[in-house]
Protein backbone atom coordinates (compact mmCIF):
# COMPACT_ATOMS: atom_id res chain seq x y z
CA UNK A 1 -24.71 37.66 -31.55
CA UNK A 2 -25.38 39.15 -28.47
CA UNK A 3 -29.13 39.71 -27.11
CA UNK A 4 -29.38 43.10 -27.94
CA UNK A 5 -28.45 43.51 -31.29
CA UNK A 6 -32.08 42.04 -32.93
CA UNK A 7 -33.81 45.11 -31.45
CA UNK A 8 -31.15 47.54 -32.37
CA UNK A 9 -31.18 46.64 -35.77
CA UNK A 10 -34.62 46.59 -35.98
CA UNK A 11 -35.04 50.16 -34.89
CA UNK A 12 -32.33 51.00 -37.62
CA UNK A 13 -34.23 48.82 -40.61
CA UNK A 14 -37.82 50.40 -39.56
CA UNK A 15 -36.68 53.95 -39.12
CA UNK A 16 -34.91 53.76 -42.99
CA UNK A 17 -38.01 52.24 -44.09
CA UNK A 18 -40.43 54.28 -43.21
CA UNK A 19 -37.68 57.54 -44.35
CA UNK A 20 -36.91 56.11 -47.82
CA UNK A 21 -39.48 53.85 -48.77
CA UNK A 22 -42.98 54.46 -47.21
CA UNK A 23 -42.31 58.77 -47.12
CA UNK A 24 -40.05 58.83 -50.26
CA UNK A 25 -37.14 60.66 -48.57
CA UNK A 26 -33.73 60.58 -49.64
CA UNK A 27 -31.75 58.22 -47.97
CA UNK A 28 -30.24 59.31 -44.82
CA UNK A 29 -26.53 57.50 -44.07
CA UNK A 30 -26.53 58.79 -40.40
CA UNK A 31 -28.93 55.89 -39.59
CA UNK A 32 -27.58 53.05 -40.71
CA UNK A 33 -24.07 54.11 -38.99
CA UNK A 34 -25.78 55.84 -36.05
CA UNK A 35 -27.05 52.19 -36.19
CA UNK A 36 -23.96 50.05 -36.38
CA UNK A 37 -22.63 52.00 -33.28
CA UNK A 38 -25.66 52.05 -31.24
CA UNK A 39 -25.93 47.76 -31.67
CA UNK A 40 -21.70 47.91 -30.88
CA UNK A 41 -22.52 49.90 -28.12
CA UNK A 42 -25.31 47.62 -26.81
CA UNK A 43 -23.45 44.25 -27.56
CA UNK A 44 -20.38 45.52 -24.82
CA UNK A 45 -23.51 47.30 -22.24
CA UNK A 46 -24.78 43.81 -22.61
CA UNK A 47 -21.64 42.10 -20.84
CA UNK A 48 -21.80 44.49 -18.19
CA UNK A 49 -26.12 44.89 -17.40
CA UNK A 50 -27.08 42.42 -19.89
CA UNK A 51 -30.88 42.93 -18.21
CA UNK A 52 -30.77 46.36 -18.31
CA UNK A 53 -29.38 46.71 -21.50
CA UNK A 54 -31.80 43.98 -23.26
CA UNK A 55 -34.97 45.90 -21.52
CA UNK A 56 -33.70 49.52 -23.25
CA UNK A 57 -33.05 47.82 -26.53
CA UNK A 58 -36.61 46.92 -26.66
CA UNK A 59 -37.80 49.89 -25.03
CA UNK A 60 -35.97 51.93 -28.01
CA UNK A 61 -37.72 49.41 -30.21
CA UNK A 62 -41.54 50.16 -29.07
CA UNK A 63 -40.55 53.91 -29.02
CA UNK A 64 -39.51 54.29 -32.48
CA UNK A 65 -42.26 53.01 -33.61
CA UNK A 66 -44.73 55.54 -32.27
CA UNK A 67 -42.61 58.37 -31.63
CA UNK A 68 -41.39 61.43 -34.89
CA UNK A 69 -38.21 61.06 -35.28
CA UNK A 70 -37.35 63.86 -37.68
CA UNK A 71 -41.20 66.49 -37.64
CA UNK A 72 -41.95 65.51 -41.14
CA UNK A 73 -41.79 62.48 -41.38
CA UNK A 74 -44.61 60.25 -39.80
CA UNK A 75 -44.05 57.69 -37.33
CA UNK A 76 -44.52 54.26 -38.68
CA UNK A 77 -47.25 53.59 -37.23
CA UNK A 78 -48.97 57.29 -38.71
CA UNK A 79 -47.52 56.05 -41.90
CA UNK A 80 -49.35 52.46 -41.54
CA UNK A 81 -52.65 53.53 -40.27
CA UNK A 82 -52.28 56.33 -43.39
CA UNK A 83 -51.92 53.26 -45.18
CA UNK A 84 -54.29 51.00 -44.04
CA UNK A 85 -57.51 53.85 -44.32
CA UNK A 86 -56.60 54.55 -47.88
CA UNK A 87 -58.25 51.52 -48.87
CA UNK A 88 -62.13 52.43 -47.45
């Protein structure tokens, strides 16, 4: 398994989580395709700029987690600090 593909699925686990179980949206199969390319994708970038490519897997990783992907639906970290203030 190639450096990259940690991160990539990562993005593709949290971003269905947050969707499906956190918001209670229907389940979205574009993701966990979208995701299956994107890590395939990464794994062959890899042999070519394997520091390039490892630094943007991450990078996608850190931005998914504070950035809307679809307007409504929170951001996982909205939907965790919605979380975390509903018990004061």
């Amino acid at each position: 398994m190639s450096r990259t593909t940690g991160p990539i699925l990562a993005v593709g686990g949290i971003t269905l989580v947050n969707a499906v179980v956190v918001n209670n949206r229907p389940i979205d199969w574009r993701v966990p395709i979208a995701t299956g390319i994107a890590a395939g994708i990464f794994s062959l970038a890899e042999q070519g700029w394997e520091k390039g490519a490892v630094a943007l897997s991450y990078l996608a990783l850190v931005t998914v987690m504070f950035v809307r992907l679809q307007p409504n639906v929170p951001a996982p970290v909205e939907s965790f600090s919605t979380w975390w203030n509903q018990g004061k």
